[in-house]
C-alpha atoms as a PDB file:
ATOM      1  CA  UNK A   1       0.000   0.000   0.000  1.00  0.00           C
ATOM      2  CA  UNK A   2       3.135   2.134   1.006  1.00  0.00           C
ATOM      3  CA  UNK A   3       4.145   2.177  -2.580  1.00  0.00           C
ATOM      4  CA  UNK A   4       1.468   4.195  -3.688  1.00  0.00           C
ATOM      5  CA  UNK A   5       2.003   7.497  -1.896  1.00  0.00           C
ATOM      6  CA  UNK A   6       4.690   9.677  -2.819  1.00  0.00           C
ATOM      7  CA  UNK A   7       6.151  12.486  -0.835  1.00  0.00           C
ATOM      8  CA  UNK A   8       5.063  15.714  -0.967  1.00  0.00           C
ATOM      9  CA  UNK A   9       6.734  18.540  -2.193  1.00  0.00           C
ATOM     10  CA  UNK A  10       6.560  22.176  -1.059  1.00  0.00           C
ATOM     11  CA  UNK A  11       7.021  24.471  -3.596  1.00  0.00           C
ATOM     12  CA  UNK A  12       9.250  27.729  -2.905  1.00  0.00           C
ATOM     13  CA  UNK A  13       8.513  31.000  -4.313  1.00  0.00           C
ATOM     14  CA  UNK A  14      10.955  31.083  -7.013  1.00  0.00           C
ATOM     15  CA  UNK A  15       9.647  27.336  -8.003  1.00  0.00           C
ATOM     16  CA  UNK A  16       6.432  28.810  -8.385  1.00  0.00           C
ATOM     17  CA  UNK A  17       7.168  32.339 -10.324  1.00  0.00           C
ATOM     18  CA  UNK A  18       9.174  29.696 -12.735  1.00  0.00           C
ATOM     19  CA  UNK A  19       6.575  27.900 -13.777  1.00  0.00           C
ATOM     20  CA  UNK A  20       3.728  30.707 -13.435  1.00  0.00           C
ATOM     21  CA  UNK A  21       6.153  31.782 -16.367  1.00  0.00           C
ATOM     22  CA  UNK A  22       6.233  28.325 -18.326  1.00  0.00           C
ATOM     23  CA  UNK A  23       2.492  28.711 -18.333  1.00  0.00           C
ATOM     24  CA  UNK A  24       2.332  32.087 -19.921  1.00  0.00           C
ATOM     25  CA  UNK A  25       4.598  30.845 -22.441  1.00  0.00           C
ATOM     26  CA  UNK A  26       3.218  27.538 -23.152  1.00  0.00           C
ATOM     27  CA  UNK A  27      -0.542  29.168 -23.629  1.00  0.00           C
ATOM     28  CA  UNK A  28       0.722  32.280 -25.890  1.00  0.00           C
ATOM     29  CA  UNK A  29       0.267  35.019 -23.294  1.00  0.00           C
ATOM     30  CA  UNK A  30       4.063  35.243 -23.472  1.00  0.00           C
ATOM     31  CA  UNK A  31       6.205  35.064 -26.650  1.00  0.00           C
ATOM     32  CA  UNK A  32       9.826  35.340 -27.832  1.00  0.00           C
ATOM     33  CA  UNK A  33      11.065  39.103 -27.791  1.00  0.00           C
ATOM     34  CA  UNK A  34       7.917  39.843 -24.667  1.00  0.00           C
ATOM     35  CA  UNK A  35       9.240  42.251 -22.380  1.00  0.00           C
ATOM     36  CA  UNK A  36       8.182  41.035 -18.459  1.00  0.00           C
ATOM     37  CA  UNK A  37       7.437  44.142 -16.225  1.00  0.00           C
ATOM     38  CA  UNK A  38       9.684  45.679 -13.522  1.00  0.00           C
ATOM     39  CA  UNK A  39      10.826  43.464 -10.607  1.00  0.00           C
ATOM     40  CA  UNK A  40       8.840  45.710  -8.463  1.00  0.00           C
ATOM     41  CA  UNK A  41       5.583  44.840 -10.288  1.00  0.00           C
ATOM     42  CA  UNK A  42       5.961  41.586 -10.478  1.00  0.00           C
ATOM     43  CA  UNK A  43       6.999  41.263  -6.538  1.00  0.00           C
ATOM     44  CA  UNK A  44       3.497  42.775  -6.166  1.00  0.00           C
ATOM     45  CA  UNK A  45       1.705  40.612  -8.367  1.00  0.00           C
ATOM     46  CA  UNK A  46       2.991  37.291  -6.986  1.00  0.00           C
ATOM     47  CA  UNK A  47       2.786  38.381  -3.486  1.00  0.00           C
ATOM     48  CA  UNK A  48       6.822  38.040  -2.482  1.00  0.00           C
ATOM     49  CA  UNK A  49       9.826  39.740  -1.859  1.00  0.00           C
ATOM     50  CA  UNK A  50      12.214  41.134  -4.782  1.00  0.00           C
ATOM     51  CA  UNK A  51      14.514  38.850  -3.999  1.00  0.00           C
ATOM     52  CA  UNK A  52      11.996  35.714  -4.688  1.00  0.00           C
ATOM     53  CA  UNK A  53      11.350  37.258  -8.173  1.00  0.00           C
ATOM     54  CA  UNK A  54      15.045  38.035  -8.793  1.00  0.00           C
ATOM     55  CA  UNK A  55      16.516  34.841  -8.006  1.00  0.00           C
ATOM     56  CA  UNK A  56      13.933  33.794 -10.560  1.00  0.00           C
ATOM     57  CA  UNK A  57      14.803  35.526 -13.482  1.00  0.00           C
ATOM     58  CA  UNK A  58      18.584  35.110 -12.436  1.00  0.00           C
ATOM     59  CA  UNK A  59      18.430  31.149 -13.056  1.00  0.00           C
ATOM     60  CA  UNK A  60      15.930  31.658 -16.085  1.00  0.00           C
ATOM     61  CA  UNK A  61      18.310  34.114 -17.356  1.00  0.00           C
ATOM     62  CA  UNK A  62      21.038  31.423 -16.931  1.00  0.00           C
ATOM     63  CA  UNK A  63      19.419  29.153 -18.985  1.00  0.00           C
ATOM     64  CA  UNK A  64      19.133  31.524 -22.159  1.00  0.00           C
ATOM     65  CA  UNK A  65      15.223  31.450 -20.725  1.00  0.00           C
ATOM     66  CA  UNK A  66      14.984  35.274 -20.478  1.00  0.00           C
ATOM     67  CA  UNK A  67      17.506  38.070 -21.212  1.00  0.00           C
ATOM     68  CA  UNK A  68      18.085  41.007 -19.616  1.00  0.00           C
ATOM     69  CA  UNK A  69      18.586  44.065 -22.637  1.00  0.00           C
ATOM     70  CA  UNK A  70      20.562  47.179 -21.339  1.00  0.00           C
ATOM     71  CA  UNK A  71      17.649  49.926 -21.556  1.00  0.00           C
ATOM     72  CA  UNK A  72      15.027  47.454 -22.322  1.00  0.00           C
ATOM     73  CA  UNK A  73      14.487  45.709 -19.526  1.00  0.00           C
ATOM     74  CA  UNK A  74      14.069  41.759 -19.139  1.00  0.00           C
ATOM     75  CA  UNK A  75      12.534  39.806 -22.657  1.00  0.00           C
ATOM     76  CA  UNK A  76      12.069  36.035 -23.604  1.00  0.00           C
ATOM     77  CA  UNK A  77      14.656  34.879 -25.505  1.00  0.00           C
ATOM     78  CA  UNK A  78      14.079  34.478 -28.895  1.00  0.00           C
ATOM     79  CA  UNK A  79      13.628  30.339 -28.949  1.00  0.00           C
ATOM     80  CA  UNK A  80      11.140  28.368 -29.769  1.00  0.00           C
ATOM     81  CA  UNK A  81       7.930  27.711 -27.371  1.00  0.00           C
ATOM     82  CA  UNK A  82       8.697  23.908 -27.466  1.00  0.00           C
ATOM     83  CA  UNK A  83      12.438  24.821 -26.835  1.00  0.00           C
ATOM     84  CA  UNK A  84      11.471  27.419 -24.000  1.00  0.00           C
ATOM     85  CA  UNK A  85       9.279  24.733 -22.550  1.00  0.00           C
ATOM     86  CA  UNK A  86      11.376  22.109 -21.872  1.00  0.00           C
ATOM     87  CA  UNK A  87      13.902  24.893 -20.262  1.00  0.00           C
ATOM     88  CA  UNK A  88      12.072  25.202 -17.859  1.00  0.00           C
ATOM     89  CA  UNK A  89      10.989  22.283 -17.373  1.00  0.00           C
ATOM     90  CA  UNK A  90      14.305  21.435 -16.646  1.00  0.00           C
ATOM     91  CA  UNK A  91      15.561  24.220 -14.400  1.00  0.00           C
ATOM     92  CA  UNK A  92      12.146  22.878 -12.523  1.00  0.00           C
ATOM     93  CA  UNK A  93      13.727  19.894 -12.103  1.00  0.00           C
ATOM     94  CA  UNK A  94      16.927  20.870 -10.836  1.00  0.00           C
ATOM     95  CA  UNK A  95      15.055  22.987  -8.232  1.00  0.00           C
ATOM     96  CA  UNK A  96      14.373  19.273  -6.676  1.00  0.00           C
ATOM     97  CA  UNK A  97      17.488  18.298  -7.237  1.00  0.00           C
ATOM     98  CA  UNK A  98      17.899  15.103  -4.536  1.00  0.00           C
ATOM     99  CA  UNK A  99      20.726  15.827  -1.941  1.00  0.00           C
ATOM    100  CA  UNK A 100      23.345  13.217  -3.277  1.00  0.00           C
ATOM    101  CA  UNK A 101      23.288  14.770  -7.021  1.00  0.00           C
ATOM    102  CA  UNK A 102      24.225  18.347  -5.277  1.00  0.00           C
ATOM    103  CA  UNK A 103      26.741  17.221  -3.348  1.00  0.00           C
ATOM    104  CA  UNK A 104      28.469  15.167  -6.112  1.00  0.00           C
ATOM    105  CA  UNK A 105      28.132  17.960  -8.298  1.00  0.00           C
ATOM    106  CA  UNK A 106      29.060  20.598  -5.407  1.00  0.00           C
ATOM    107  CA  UNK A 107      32.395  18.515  -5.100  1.00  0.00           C
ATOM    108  CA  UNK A 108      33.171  19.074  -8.660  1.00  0.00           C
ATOM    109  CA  UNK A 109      32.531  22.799  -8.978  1.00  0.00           C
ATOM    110  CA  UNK A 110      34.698  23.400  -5.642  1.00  0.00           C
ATOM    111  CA  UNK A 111      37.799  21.177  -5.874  1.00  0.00           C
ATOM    112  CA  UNK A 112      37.950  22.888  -9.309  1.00  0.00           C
ATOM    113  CA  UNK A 113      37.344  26.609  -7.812  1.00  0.00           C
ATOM    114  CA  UNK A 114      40.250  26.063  -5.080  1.00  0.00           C
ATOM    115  CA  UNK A 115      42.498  24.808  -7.215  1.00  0.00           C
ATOM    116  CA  UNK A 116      41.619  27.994  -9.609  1.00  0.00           C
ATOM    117  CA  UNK A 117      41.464  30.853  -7.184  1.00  0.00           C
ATOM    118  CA  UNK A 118      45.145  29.519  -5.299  1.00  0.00           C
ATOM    119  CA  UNK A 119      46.287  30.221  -9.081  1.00  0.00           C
ATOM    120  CA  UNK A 120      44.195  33.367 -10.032  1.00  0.00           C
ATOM    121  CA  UNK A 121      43.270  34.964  -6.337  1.00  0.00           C
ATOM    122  CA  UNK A 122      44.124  38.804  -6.175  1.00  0.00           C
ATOM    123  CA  UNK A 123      44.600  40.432  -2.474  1.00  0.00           C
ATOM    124  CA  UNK A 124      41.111  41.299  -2.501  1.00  0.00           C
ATOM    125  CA  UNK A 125      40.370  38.122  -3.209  1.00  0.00           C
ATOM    126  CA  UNK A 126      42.056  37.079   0.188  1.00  0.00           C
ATOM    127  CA  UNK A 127      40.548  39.616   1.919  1.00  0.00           C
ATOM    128  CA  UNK A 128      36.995  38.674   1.197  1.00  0.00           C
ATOM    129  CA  UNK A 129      37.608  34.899   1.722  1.00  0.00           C
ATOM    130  CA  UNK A 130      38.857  35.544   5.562  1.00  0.00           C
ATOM    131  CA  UNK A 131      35.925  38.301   5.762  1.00  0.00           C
ATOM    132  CA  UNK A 132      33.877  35.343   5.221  1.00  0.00           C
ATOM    133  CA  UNK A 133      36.073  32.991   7.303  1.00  0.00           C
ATOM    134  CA  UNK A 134      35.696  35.278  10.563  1.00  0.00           C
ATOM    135  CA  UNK A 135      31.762  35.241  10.204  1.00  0.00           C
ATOM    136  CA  UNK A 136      31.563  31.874  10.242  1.00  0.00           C
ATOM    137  CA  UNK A 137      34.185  31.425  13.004  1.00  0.00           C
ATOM    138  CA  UNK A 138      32.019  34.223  15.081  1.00  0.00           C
ATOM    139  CA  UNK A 139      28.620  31.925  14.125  1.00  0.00           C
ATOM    140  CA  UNK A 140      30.320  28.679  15.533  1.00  0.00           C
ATOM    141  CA  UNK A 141      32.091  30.431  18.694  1.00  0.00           C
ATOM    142  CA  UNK A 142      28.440  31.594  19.693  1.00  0.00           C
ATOM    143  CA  UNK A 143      27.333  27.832  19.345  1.00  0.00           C
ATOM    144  CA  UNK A 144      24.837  29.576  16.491  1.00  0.00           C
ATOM    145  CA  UNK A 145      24.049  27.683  13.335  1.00  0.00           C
ATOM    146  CA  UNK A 146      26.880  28.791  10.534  1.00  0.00           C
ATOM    147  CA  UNK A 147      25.462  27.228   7.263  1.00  0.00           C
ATOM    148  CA  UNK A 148      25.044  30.294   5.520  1.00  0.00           C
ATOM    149  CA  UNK A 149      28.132  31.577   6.490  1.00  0.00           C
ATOM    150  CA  UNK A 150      29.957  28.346   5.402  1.00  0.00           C
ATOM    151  CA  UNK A 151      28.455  28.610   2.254  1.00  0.00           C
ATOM    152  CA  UNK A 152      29.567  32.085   1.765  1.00  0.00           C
ATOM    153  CA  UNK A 153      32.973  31.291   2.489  1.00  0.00           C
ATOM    154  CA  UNK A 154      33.080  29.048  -0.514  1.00  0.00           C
ATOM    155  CA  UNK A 155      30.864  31.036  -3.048  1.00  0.00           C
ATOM    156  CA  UNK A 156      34.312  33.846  -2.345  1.00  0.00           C
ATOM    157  CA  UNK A 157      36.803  31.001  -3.528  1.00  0.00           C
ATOM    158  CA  UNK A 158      34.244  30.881  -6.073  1.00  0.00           C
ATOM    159  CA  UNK A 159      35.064  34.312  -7.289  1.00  0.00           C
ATOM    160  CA  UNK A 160      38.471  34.032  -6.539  1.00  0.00           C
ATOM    161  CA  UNK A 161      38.302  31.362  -9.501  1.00  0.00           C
ATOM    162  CA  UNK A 162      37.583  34.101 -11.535  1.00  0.00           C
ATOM    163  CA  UNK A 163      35.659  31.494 -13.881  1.00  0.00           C
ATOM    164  CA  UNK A 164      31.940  33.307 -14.264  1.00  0.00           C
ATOM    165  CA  UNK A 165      30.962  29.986 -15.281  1.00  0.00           C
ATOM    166  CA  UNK A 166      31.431  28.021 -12.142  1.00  0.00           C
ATOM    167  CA  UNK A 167      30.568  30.960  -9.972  1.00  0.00           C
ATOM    168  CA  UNK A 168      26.937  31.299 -11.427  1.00  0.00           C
ATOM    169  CA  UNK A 169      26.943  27.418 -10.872  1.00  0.00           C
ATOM    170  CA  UNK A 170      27.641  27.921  -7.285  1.00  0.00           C
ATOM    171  CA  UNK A 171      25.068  30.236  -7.082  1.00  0.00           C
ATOM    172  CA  UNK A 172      22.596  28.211  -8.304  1.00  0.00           C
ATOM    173  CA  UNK A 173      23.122  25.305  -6.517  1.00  0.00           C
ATOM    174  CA  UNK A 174      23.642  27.091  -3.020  1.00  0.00           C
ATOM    175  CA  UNK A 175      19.945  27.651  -2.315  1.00  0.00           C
ATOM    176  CA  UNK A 176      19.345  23.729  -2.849  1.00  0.00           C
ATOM    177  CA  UNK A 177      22.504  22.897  -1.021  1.00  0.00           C
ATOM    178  CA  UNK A 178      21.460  25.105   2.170  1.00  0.00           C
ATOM    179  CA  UNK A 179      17.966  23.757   2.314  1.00  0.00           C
ATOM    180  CA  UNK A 180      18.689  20.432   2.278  1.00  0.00           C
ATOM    181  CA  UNK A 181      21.794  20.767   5.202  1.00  0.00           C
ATOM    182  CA  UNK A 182      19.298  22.223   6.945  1.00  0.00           C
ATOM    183  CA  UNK A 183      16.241  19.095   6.481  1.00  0.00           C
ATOM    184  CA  UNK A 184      18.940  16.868   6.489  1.00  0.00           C
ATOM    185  CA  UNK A 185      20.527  18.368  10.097  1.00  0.00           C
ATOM    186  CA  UNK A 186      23.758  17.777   8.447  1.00  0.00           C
ATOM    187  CA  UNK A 187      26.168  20.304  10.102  1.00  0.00           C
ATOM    188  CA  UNK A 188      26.462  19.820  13.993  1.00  0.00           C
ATOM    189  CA  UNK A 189      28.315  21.662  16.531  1.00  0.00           C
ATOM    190  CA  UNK A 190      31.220  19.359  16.061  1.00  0.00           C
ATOM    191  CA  UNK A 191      31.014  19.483  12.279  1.00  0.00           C
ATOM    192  CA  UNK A 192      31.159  23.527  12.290  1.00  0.00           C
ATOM    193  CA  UNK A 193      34.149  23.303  14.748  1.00  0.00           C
ATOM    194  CA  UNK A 194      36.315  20.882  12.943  1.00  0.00           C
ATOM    195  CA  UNK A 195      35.257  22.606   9.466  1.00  0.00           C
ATOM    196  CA  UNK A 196      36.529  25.724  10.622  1.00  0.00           C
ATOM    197  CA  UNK A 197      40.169  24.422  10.366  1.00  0.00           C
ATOM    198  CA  UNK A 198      39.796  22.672   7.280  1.00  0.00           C
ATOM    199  CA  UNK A 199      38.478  25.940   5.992  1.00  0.00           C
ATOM    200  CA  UNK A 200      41.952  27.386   7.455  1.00  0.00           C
ATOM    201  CA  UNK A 201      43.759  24.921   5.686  1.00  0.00           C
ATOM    202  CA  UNK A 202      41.980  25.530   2.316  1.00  0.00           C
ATOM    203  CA  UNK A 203      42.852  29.191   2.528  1.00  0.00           C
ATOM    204  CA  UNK A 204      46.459  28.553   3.458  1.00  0.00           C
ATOM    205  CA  UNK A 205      46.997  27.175   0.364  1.00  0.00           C
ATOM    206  CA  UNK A 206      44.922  29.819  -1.253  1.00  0.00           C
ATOM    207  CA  UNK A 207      47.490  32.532  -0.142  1.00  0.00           C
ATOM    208  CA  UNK A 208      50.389  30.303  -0.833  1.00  0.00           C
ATOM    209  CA  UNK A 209      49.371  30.386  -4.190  1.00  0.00           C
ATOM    210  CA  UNK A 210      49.426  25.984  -4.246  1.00  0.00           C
ATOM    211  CA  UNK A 211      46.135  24.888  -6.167  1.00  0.00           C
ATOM    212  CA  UNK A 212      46.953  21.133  -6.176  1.00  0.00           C
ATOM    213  CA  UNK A 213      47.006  21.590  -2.395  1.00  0.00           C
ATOM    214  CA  UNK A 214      43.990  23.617  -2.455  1.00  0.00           C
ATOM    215  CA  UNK A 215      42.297  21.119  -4.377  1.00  0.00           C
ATOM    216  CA  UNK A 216      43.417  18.462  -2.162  1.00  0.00           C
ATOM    217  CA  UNK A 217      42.472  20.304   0.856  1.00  0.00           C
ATOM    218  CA  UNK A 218      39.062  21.028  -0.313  1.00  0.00           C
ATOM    219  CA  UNK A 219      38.392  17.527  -0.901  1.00  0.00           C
ATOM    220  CA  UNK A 220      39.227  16.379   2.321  1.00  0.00           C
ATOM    221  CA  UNK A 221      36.595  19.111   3.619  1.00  0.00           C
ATOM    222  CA  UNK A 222      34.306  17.966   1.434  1.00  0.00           C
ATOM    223  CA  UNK A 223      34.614  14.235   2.333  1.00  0.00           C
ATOM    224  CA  UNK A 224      32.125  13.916   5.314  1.00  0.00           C
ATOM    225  CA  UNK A 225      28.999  14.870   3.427  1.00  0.00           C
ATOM    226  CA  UNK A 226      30.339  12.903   0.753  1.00  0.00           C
ATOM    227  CA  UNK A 227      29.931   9.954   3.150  1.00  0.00           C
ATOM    228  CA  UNK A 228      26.497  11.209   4.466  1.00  0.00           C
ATOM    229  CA  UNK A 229      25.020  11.853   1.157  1.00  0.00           C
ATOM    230  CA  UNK A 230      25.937   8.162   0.188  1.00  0.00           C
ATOM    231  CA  UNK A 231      24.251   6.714   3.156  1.00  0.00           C
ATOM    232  CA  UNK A 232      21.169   8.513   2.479  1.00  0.00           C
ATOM    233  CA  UNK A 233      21.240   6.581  -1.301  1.00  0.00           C
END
């Protein structure tokens, strides 16, 4: 009998402005060269923050979905409805992504992104990474949850990559990646403490300019929600 429920899923806001868009498309109301309204408008029309509507139109965007023109505002790309369809369809499916697909893919994207920024980083670079470093270490040392503040830390090796390709990667994946640390109750006090000097290690090699070691080092980081994500297969 068990077999023939299936879990529900709650969408989030941007899930839902996505495919409020694939249906404008798909029936006609939208076409290729459309211009959407402001950000502002359509915050007010869907009932959410800026930042709901934003993220949005950043992953759409990503996907060749929707372009933003300089003095023309945001427009569907010029595809085809079928191709704009299955898009989105697509970037819907990512947005449920399951936890073990993330984290295999999150391990790619940053062993790649160390390696990178210890070859590329600039002093700013360094800077911002131990900016982000001493928020998280401030998080942990007031026993408060430091996900977002982990995350952070690697989204500025991410820049440091100077690779806009694997950035905007990161950033699309992060939202997925936080939510499901947090369902999951992945990170633990003991986790956050013991991260904080791999993270030390990882910039180390960073400012010593070594990427192989980066690499290496960010693997090793990496390796205990490796092992959870597998045991949740």
């Amino acid at each position: 009998m068990l077999e023939n429920f299936s879990e529900i899923r709650v969408e989030s806001p941007v899930d839902k402005i996505i495919r409020q868009i694939r249906e404008l498309i798909t029936s006609g109301q939208l076409s290729p060269g459309d211009k959407l309204p402001p950000e502002r408008k359509l915050s007010e029309v869907f009932g959410v923050g800026r930042t709901n509507v934003r993220d949005a139109i950043k992953k759409l965007e990503f996907y060749g979905i929707l372009k933003t023109m300089p003095q023309s505002g945001t427009v569907v790309a010029g595809l085809g409805i079928t191709a704009l369809e299955g898009l989105i369809t697509d970037v819907l499916k990512l947005e449920k992504s399951d936890f073990a697909s993330l984290v295999e893919t999150r391990v790619i994207l940053e062993t790649q992104s160390a390696k990178l920024a210890a070859e590329r980083r600039t002093p700013e670079d360094i800077i911002a990474i131990q900016s982000a470093l001493e928020a998280y270490e401030k998080k942990v040392r007031n026993g408060e949850s430091a996900v977002e503040e982990d995350l952070l830390f690697h989204l500025k090796i991410a820049e440091a990559s100077k690779n806009s390709v694997l950035n905007s990667l990161m950033l699309i994946i992060t939202p997925d990646i936080v939510n499901s640390f947090v369902e999951l109750k992945v990170c633990t006090d003991a986790r956050f403490i013991k991260a904080s000097e791999e993270h030390r290690a990882i910039l180390q090699h960073i400012v010593n300019q070594d990427g192989k070691a980066a690499g290496r080092a960010m693997l090793n980081h990496l390796k205990d929600v490796v092992e959870f994500s597998q045991s949740k297969q």
